[in-house]
C-alpha atoms as a PDB file:
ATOM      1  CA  UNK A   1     128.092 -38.690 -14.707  1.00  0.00           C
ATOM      2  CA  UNK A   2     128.046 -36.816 -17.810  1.00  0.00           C
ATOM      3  CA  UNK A   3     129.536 -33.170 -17.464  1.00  0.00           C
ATOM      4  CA  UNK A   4     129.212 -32.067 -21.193  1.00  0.00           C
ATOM      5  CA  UNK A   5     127.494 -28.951 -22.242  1.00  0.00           C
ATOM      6  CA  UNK A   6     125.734 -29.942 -25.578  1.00  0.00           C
ATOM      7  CA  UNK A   7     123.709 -27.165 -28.187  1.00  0.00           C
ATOM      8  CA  UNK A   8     120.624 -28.461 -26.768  1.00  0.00           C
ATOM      9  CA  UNK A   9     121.452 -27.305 -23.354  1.00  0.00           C
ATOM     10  CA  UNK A  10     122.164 -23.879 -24.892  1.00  0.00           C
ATOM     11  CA  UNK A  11     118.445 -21.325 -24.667  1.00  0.00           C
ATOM     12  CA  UNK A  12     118.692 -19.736 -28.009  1.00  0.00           C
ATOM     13  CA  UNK A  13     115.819 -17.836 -30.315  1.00  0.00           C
ATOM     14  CA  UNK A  14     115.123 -14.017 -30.061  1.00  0.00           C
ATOM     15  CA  UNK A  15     111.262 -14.428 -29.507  1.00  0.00           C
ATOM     16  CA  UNK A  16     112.083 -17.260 -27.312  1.00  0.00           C
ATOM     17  CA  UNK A  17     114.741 -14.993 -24.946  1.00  0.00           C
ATOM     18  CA  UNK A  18     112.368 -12.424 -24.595  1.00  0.00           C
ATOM     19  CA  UNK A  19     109.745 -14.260 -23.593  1.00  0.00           C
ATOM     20  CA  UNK A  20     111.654 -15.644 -20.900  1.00  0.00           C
ATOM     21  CA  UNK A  21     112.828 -12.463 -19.722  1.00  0.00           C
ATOM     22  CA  UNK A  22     109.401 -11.232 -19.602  1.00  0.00           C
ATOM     23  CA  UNK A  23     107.895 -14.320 -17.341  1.00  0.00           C
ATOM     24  CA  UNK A  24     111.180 -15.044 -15.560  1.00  0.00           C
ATOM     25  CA  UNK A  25     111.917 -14.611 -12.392  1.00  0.00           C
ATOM     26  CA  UNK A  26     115.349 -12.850 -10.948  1.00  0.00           C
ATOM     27  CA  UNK A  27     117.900 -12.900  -8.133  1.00  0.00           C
ATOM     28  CA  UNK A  28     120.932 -11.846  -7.635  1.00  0.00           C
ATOM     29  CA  UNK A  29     124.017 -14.363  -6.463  1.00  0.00           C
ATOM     30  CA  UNK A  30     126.830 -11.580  -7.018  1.00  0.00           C
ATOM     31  CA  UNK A  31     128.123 -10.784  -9.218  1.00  0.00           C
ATOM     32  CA  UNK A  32     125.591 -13.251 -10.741  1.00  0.00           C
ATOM     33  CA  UNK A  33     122.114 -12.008 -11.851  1.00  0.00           C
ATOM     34  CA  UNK A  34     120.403 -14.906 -12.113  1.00  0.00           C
ATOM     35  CA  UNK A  35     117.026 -15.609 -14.468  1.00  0.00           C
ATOM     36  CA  UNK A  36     114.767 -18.678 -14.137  1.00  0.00           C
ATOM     37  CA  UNK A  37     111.686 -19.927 -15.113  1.00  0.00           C
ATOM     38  CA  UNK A  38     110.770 -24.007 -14.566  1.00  0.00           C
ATOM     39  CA  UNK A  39     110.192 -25.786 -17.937  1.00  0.00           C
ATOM     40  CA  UNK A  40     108.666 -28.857 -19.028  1.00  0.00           C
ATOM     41  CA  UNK A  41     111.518 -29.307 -21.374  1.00  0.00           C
ATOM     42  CA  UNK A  42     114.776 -29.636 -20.830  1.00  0.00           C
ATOM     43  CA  UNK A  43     117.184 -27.649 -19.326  1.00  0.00           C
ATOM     44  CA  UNK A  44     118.692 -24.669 -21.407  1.00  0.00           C
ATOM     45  CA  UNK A  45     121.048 -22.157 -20.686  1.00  0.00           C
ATOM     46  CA  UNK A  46     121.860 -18.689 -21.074  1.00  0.00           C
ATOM     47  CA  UNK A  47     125.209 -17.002 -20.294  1.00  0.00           C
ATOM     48  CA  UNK A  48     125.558 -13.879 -20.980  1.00  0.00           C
ATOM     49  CA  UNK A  49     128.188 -10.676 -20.275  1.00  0.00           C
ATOM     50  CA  UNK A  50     127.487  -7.155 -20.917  1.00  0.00           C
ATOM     51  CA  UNK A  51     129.304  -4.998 -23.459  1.00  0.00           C
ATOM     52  CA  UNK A  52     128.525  -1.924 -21.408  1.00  0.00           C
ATOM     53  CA  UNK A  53     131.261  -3.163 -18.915  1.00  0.00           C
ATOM     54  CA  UNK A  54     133.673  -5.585 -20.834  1.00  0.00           C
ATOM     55  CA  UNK A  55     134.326  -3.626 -24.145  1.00  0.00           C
ATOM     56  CA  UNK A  56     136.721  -5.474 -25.392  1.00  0.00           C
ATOM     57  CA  UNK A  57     135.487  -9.022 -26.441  1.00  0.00           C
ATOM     58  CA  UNK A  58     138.148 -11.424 -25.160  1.00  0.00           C
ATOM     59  CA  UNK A  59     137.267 -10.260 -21.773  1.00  0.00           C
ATOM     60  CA  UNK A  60     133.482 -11.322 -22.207  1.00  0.00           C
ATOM     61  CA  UNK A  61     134.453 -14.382 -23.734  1.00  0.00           C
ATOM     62  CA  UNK A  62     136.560 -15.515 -21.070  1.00  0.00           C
ATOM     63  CA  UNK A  63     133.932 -14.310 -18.072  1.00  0.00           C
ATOM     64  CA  UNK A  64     131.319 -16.628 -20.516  1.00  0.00           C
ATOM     65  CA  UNK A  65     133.991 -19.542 -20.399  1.00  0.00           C
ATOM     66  CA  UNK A  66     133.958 -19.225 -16.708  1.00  0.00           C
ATOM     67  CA  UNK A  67     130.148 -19.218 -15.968  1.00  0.00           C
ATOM     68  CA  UNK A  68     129.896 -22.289 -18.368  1.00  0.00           C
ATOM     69  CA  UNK A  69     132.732 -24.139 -17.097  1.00  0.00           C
ATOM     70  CA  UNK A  70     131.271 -23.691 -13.683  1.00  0.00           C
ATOM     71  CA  UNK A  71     127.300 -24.824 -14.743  1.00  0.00           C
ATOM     72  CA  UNK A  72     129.072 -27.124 -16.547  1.00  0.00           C
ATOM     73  CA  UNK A  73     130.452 -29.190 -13.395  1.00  0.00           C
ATOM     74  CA  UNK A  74     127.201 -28.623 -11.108  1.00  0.00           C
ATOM     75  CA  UNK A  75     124.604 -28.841 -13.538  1.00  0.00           C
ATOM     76  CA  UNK A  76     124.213 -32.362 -12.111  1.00  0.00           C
ATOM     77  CA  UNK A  77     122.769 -30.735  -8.757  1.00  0.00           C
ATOM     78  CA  UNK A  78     120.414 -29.027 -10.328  1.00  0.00           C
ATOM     79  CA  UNK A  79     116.899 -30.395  -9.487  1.00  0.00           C
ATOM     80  CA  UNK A  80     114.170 -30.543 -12.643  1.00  0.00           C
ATOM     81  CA  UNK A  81     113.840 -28.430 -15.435  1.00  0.00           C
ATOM     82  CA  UNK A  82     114.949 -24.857 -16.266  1.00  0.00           C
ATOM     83  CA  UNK A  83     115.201 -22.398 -18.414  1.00  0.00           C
ATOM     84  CA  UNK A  84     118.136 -20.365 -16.979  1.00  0.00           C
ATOM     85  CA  UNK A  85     120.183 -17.119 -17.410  1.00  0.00           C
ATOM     86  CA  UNK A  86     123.536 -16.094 -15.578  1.00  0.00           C
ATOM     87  CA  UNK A  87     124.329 -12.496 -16.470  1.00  0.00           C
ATOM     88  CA  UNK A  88     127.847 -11.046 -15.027  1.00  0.00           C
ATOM     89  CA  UNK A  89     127.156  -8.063 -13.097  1.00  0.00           C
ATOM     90  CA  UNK A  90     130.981  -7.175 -11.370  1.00  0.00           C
ATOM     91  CA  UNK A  91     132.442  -4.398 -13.106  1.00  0.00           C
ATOM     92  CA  UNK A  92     135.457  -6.476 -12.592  1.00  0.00           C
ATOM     93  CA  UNK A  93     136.785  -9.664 -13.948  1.00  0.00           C
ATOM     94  CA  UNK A  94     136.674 -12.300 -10.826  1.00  0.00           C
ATOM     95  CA  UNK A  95     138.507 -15.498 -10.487  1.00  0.00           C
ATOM     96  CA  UNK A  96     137.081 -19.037 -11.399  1.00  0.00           C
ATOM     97  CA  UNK A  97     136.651 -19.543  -7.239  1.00  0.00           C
ATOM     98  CA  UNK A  98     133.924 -16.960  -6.817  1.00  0.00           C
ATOM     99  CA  UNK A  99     132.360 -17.488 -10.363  1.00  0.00           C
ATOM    100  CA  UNK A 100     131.882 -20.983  -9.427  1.00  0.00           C
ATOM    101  CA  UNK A 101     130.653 -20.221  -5.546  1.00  0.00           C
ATOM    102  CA  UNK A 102     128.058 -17.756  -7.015  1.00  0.00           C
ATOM    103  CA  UNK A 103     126.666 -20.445  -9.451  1.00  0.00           C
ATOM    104  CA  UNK A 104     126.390 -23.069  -6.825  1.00  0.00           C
ATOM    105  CA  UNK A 105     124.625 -20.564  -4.553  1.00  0.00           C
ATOM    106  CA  UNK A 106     122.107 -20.278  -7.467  1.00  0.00           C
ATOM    107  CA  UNK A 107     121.124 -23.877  -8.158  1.00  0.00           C
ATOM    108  CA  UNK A 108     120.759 -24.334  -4.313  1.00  0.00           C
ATOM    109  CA  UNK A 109     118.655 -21.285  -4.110  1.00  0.00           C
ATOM    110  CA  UNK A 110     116.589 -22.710  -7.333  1.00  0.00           C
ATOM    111  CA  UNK A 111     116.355 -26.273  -5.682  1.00  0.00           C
ATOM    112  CA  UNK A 112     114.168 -24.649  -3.020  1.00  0.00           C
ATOM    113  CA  UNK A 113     112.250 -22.638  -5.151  1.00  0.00           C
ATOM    114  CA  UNK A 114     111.341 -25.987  -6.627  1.00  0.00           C
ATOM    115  CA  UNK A 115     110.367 -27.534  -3.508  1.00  0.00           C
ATOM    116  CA  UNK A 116     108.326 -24.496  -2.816  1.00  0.00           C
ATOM    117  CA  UNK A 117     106.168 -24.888  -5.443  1.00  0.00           C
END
């Protein structure tokens, strides 16, 4: 199984962020917010942590390194084709445990919306 995290997994482009933010759809897996909208492209990702709550920048960096690190390791459960965004929403830094518990929450929860449609 191959658990790397390559550029062309990353979602990237202004015009191409908004308009994802604008279609997307949202839920919240705390202290997740996830964003997702199915693709017919690959998967890309998104991780993202506020500056309005984590001023300083090693803080955001490592709450980013967690959110990967987790997608990173389940990415394989995820089902299709996404276009994805985890935003940190705790006002607190949390350990890896729940981090990683929120994101797998999220791809189970997108896995049905998948069968849904």
């Amino acid at each position: 199984m191959d658990y790397s995290f390559p550029k062309s997994g990353k979602l990237c482009g202004k015009m191409r962020i908004d308009a994802f933010y604008r279609q997307g759809k949202r839920f919240v897996s705390w202290p997740l917010r996830v964003t997702y909208l199915p693709s017919d492209e690959a998967t890309e990702v998104l991780v993202w942590a506020p500056k309005s709550l984590f001023k300083r920048a090693y803080k955001r960096n490592r709450l980013r390194r967690l959110m990967r690190e987790a997608y990173r390791l389940h990415q394989h459960e995820l089902e299709g084709n996404w276009l994805l965004a985890l935003n940190y929403m705790d006002k607190e830094e949390l350990p890896y445990a729940v981090v990683e518990k929120a994101v797998c929450k999220a791809i189970k929860k997108m896995n049905s919306e998948r069968v849904k449609e």
